[in-house]
Protein backbone atom coordinates (compact mmCIF):
# COMPACT_ATOMS: atom_id res chain seq x y z
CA UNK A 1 -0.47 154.89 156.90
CA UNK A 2 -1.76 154.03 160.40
CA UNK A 3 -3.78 156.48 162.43
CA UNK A 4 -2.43 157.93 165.61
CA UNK A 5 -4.20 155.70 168.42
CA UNK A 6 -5.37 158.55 170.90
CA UNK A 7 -5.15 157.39 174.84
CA UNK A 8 -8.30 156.25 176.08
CA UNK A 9 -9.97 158.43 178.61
CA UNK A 10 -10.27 156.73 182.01
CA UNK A 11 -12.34 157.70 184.87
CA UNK A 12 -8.93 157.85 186.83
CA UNK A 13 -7.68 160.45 183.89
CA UNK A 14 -10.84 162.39 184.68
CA UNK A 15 -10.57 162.72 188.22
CA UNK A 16 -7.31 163.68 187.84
CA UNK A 17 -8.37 166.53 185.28
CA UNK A 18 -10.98 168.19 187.85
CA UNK A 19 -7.88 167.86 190.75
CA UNK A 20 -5.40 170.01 188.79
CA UNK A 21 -8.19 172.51 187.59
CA UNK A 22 -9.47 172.79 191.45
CA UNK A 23 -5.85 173.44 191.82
CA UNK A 24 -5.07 176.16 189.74
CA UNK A 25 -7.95 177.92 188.93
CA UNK A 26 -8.39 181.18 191.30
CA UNK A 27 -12.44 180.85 190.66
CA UNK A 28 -12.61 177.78 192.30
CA UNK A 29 -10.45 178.58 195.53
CA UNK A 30 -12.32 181.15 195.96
CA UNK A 31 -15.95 178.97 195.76
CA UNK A 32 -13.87 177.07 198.21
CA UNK A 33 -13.15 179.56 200.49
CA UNK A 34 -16.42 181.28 200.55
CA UNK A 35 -18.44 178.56 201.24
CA UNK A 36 -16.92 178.07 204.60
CA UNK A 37 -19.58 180.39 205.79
CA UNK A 38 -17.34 182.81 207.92
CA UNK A 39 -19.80 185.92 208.66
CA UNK A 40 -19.62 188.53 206.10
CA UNK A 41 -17.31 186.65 203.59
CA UNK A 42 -20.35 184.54 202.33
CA UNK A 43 -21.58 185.35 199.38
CA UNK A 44 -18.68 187.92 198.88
CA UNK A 45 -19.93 190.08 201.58
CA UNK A 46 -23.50 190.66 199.25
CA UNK A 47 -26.59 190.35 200.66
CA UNK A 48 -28.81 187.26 201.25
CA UNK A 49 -31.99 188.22 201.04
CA UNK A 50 -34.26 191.27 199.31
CA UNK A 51 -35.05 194.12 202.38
CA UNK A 52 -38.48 195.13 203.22
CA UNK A 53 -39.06 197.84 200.98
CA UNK A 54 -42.29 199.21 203.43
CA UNK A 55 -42.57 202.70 203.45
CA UNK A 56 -42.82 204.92 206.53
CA UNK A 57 -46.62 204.39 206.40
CA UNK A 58 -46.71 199.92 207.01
CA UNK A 59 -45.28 200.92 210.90
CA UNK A 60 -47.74 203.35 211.46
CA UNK A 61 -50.55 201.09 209.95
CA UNK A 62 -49.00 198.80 212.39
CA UNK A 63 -49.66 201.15 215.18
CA UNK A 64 -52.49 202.87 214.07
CA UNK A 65 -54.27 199.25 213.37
CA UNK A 66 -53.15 197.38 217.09
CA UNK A 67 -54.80 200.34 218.98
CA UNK A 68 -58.06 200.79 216.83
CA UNK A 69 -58.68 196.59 216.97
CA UNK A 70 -57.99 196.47 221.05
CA UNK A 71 -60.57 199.43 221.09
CA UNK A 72 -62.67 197.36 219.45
CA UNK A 73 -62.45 194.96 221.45
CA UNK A 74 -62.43 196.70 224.72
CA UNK A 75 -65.85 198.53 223.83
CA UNK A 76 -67.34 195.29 223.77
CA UNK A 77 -66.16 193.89 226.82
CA UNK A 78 -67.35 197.16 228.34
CA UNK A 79 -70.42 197.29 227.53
CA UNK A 80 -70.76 193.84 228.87
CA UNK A 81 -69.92 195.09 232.18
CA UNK A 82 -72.25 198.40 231.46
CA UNK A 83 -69.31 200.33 231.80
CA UNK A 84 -70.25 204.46 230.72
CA UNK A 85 -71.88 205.14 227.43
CA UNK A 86 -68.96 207.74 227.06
CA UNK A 87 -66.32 205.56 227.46
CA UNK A 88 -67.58 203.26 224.97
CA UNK A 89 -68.72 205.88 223.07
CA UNK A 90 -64.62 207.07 222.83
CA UNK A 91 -63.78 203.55 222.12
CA UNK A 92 -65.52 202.84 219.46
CA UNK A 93 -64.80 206.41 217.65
CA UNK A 94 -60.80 205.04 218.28
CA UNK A 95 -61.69 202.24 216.13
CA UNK A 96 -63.60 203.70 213.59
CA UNK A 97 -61.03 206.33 213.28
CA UNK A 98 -58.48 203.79 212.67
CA UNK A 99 -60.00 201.45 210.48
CA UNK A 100 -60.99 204.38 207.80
CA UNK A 101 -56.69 205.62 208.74
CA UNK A 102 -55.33 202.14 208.12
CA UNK A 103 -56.68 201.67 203.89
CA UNK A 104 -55.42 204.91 203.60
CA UNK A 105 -51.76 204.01 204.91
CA UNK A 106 -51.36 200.79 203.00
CA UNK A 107 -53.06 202.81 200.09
CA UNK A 108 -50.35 205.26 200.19
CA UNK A 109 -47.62 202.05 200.43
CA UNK A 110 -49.18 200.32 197.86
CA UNK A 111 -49.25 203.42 194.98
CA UNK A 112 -52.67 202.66 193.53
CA UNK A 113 -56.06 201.75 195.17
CA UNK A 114 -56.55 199.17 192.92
CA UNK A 115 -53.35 197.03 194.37
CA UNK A 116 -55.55 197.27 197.41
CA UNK A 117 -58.55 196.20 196.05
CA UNK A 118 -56.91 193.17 194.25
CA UNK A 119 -56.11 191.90 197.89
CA UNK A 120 -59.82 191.23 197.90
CA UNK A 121 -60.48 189.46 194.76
CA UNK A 122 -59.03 186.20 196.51
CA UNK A 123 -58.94 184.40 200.27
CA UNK A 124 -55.85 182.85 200.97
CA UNK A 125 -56.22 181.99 204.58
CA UNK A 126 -52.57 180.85 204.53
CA UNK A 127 -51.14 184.18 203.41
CA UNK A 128 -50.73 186.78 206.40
CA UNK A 129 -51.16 189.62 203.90
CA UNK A 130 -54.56 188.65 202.25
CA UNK A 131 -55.89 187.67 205.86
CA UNK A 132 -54.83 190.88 207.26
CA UNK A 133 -56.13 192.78 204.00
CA UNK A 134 -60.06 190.79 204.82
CA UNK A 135 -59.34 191.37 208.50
CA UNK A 136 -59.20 195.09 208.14
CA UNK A 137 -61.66 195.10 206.21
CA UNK A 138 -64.11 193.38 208.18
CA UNK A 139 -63.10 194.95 211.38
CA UNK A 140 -63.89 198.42 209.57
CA UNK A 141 -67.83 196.93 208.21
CA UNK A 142 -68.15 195.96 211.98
CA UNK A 143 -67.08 198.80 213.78
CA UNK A 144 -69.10 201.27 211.64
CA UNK A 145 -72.37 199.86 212.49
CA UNK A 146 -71.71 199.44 216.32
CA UNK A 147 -70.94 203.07 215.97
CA UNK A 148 -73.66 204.48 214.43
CA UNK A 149 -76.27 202.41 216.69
CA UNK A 150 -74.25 203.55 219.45
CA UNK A 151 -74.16 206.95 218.66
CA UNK A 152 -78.39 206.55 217.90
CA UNK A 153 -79.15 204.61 221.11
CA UNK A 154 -77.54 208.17 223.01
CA UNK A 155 -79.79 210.27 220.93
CA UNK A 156 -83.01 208.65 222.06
CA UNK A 157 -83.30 205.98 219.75
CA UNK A 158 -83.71 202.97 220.99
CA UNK A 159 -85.27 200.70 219.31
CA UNK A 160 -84.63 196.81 219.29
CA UNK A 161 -83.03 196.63 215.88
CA UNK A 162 -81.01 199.06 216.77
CA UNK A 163 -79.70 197.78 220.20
CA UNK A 164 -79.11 194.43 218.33
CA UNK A 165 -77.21 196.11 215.45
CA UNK A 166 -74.96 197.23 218.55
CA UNK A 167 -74.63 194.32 220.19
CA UNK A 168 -73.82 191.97 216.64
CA UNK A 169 -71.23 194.85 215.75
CA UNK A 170 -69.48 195.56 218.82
CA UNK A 171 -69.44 191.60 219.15
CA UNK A 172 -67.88 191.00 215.73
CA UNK A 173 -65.45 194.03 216.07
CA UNK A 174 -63.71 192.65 219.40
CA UNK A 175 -63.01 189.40 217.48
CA UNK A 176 -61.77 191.07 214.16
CA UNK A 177 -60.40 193.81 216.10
CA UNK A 178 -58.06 191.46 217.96
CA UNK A 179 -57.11 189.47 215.44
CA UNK A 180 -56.31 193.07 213.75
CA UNK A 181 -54.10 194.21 216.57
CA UNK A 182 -52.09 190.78 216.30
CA UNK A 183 -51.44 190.12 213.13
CA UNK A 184 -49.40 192.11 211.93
CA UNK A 185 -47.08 190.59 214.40
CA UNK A 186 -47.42 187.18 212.55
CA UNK A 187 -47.14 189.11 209.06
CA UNK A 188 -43.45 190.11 209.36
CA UNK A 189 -42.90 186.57 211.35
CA UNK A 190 -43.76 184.58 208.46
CA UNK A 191 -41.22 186.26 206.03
CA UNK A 192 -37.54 185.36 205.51
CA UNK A 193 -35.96 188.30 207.60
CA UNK A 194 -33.57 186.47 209.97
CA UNK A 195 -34.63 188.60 212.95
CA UNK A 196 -38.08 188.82 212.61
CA UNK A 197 -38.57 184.72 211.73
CA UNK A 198 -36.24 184.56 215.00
CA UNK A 199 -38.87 186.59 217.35
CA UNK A 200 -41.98 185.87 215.45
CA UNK A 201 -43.63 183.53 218.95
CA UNK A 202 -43.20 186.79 220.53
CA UNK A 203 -44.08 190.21 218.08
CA UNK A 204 -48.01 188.74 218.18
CA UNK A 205 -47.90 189.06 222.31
CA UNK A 206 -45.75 192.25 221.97
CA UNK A 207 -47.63 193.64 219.49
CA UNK A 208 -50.83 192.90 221.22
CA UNK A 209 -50.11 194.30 224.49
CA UNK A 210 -48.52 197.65 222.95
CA UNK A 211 -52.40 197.82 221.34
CA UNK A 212 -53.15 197.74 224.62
CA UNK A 213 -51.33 200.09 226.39
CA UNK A 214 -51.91 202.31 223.07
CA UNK A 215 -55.76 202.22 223.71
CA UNK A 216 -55.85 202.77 227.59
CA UNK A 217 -53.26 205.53 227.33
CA UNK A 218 -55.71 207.13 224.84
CA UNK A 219 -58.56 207.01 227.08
CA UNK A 220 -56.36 208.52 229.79
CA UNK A 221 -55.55 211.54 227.99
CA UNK A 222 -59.26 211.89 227.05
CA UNK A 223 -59.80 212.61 230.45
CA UNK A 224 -60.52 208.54 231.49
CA UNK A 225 -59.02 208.41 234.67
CA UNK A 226 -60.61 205.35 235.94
CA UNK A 227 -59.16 202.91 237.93
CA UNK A 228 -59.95 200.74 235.12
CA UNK A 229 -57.69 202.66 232.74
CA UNK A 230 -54.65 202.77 235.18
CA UNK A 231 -55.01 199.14 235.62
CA UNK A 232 -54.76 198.31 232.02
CA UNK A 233 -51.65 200.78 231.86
CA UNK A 234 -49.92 198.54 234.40
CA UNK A 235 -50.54 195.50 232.61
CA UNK A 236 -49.50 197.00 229.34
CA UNK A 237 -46.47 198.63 230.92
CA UNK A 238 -45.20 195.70 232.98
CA UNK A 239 -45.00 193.05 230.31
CA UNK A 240 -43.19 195.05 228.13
CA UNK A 241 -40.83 195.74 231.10
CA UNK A 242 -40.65 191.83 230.84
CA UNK A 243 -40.61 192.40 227.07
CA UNK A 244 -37.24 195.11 227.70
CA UNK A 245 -35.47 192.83 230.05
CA UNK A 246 -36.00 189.41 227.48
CA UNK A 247 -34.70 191.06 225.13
CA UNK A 248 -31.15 193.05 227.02
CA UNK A 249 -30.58 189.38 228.30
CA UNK A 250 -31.24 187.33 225.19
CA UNK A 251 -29.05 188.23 222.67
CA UNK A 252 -28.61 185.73 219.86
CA UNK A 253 -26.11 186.81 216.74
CA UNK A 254 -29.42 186.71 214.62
CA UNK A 255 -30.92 190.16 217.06
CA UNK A 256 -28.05 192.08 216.25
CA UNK A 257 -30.18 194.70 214.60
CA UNK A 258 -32.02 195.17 217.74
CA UNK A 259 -28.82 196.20 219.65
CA UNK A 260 -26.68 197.90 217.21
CA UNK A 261 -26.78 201.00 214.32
CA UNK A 262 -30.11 202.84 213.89
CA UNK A 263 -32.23 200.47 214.84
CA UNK A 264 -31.25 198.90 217.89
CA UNK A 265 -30.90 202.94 219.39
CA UNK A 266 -34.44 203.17 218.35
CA UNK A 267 -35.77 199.58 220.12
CA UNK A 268 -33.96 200.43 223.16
CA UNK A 269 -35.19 203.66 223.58
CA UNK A 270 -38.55 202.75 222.34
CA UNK A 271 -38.95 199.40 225.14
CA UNK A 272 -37.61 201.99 228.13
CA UNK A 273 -40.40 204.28 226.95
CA UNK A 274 -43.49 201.98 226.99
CA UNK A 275 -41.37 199.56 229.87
CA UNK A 276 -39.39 200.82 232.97
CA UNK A 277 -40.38 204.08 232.41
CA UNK A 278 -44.04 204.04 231.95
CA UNK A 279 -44.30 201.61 234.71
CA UNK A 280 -42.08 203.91 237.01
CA UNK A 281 -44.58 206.32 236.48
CA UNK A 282 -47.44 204.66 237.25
CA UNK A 283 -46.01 203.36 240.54
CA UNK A 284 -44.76 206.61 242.10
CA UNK A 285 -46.80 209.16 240.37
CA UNK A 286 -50.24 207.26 239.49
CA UNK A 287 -52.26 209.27 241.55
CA UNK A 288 -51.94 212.43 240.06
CA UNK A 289 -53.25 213.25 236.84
CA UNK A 290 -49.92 214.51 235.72
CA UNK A 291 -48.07 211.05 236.30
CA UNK A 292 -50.54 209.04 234.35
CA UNK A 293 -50.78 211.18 231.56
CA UNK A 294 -46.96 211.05 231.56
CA UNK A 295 -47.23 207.61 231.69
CA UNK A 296 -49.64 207.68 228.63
CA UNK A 297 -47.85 210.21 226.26
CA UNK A 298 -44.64 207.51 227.58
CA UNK A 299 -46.38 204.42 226.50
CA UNK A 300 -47.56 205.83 223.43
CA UNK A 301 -44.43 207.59 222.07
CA UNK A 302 -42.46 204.15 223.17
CA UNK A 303 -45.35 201.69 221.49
CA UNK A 304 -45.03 203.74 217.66
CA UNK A 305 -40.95 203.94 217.98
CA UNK A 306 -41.19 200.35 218.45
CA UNK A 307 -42.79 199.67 215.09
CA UNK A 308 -40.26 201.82 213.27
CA UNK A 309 -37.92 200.38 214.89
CA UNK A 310 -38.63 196.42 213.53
CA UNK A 311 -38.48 196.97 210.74
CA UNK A 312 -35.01 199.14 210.33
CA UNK A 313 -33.94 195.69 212.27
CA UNK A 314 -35.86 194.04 209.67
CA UNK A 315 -33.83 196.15 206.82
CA UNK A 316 -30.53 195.61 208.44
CA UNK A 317 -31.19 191.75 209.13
CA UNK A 318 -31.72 191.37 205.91
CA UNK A 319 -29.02 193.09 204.01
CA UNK A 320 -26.50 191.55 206.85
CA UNK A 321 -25.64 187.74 205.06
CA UNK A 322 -23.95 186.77 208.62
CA UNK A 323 -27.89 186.96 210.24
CA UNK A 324 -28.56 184.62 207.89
CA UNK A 325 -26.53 181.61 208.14
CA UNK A 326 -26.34 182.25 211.74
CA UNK A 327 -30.18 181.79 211.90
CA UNK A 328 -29.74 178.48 209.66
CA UNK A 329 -27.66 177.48 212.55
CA UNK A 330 -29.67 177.91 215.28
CA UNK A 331 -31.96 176.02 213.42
CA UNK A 332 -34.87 179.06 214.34
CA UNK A 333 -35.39 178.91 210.59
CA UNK A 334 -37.28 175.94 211.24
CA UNK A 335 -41.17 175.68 211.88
């Protein structure tokens, strides 16, 4: 008996197989439809990426941290210009008080000490998070010094050592406490949230110059009312008036979160606060106490909304799949 020859397959006949099953199966017209990319229809309308899951204590690290490195940084530039032993004596007690605040925030994010700690076994000067974890860290081992020789060299003590202890610390603390005050900017810039990779050339300058405005609006309410201070608060307040207006007139799909929902409420409010209005202030009501410490509590209030408000935008970015594609193409994604 012969054996039933069985057709040859062909590469024609197997071509032809993968048309009628793209044809008729539902799975694959909907792979086909979905991967035209059309806002929330990607991925089935499920988010792209994992949010931020930063508790309410990484923004007010964020806040806390950028005004306790620019006071760092300011006592030593005032004491360069022998500015008052009070007001550098307030300065440095703002950083010191911050850098013992700040481990106790992330602490509290983290859930154990030892998470902290474990940040320190290794230096990975590529990672933001291990050179932010050092940076606090050696802000905080150069402030406390400068502080204590400070706070000896008022009480009579003034011996060499001494004086140079203040000098070395105060020196070391304006270059760790800057480099505090902006990095946090670069830390959420260097994740994958669409709307922070999108802004990240500008939350180190933003970030910065709130710091700023933070610390000189602190010395103002301590009863600071120095030409010096209501200069700072100028410069603080008028770039993030430039800040406020970049922002209203820049609008990519990728900054939705900073317009719309929760978020974008909070960043508006939060850039009038520490923008138009603090500057307002300053300009018609700057010589009387009342207007700068207006101004101050303005800037302030304004500068910690604005962390809170980043990263809700951050949250919402990221659990929004349309942020994402549109970022891929912009091409900001890119370095």
């Amino acid at each position: 008996m012969t054996p039933v020859q069985k057709p040859g397959i062909t590469e024609e006949r197997l071509q032809e197989i993968k048309r009628l099953a793209a044809e008729n199966s539902d799975v694959s017209k909907k792979l086909v439809s979905h991967a035209k990319i059309e806002g929330r229809d990607s991925y089935y309308g499920l988010p792209a990426l994992k949010p931020p899951v930063w508790t309410w204590q990484v923004p007010l690290y964020f806040f806390i941290g950028g005004i306790s490195g620019v006071s760092g940084c300011m006592a030593f530039i005032a004491q360069l210009f022998g500015s008052d032993p009070s007001l550098i004596r307030v300065l440095l007690w703002i950083g010191f008080c911050g850098a013992a605040v700040c481990p106790v925030l992330l602490i509290a994010d983290l859930g154990r000490p030892a998470r902290f700690l474990n940040m320190l076994r290794v230096f990975k000067w590529r990672s933001p998070m291990s050179l932010g974890a050092w940076i606090l860290t050696g802000f905080s081992g150069c402030v406390t010094p400068a502080l204590l020789a400070h706070e000896l060299i008022i009480h009579g003590y003034g011996h060499p050592l001494i004086m140079a202890a203040r000098w070395a610390g105060e020196a070391s603390g304006a270059v760790t406490g800057l480099l505090l005050a902006a990095y946090t900017g670069v830390l959420i810039g260097a994740t994958a949230i669409p709307v922070w990779v999108q802004n990240r050339k500008i939350l180190p300058a933003h970030f910065l110059t709130s710091g700023l405005g933070g610390s000189s609006a602190i010395l103002e309410l301590a009863g600071f009312l120095i030409p010096a201070t209501h200069i700072l608060g100028f410069v603080a307040s008028g770039i993030e008036t430039l800040f406020e207006i970049f922002f209203e007139a820049h609008k990519p799909e990728v900054d939705a979160p900073l317009h719309h929902g929760r978020s974008g409420v909070t960043f508006r409010i939060a850039g009038i606060l520490e923008g138009p209005l603090a500057l307002l202030l300053r300009i018609f009501w700057g010589s009387l106490p009342t207007g700068r410490h207006a101004a101050a509590i303005c800037f302030l209030a304004g500068a910690l909304l604005s962390r809170y408000a980043w990263i809700w935008a951050g949250r919402a970015s990221a659990e929004d799949p349309k942020t994402q594609f549109s970022l891929q193409r912009s091409g900001a994604a890119k370095p």
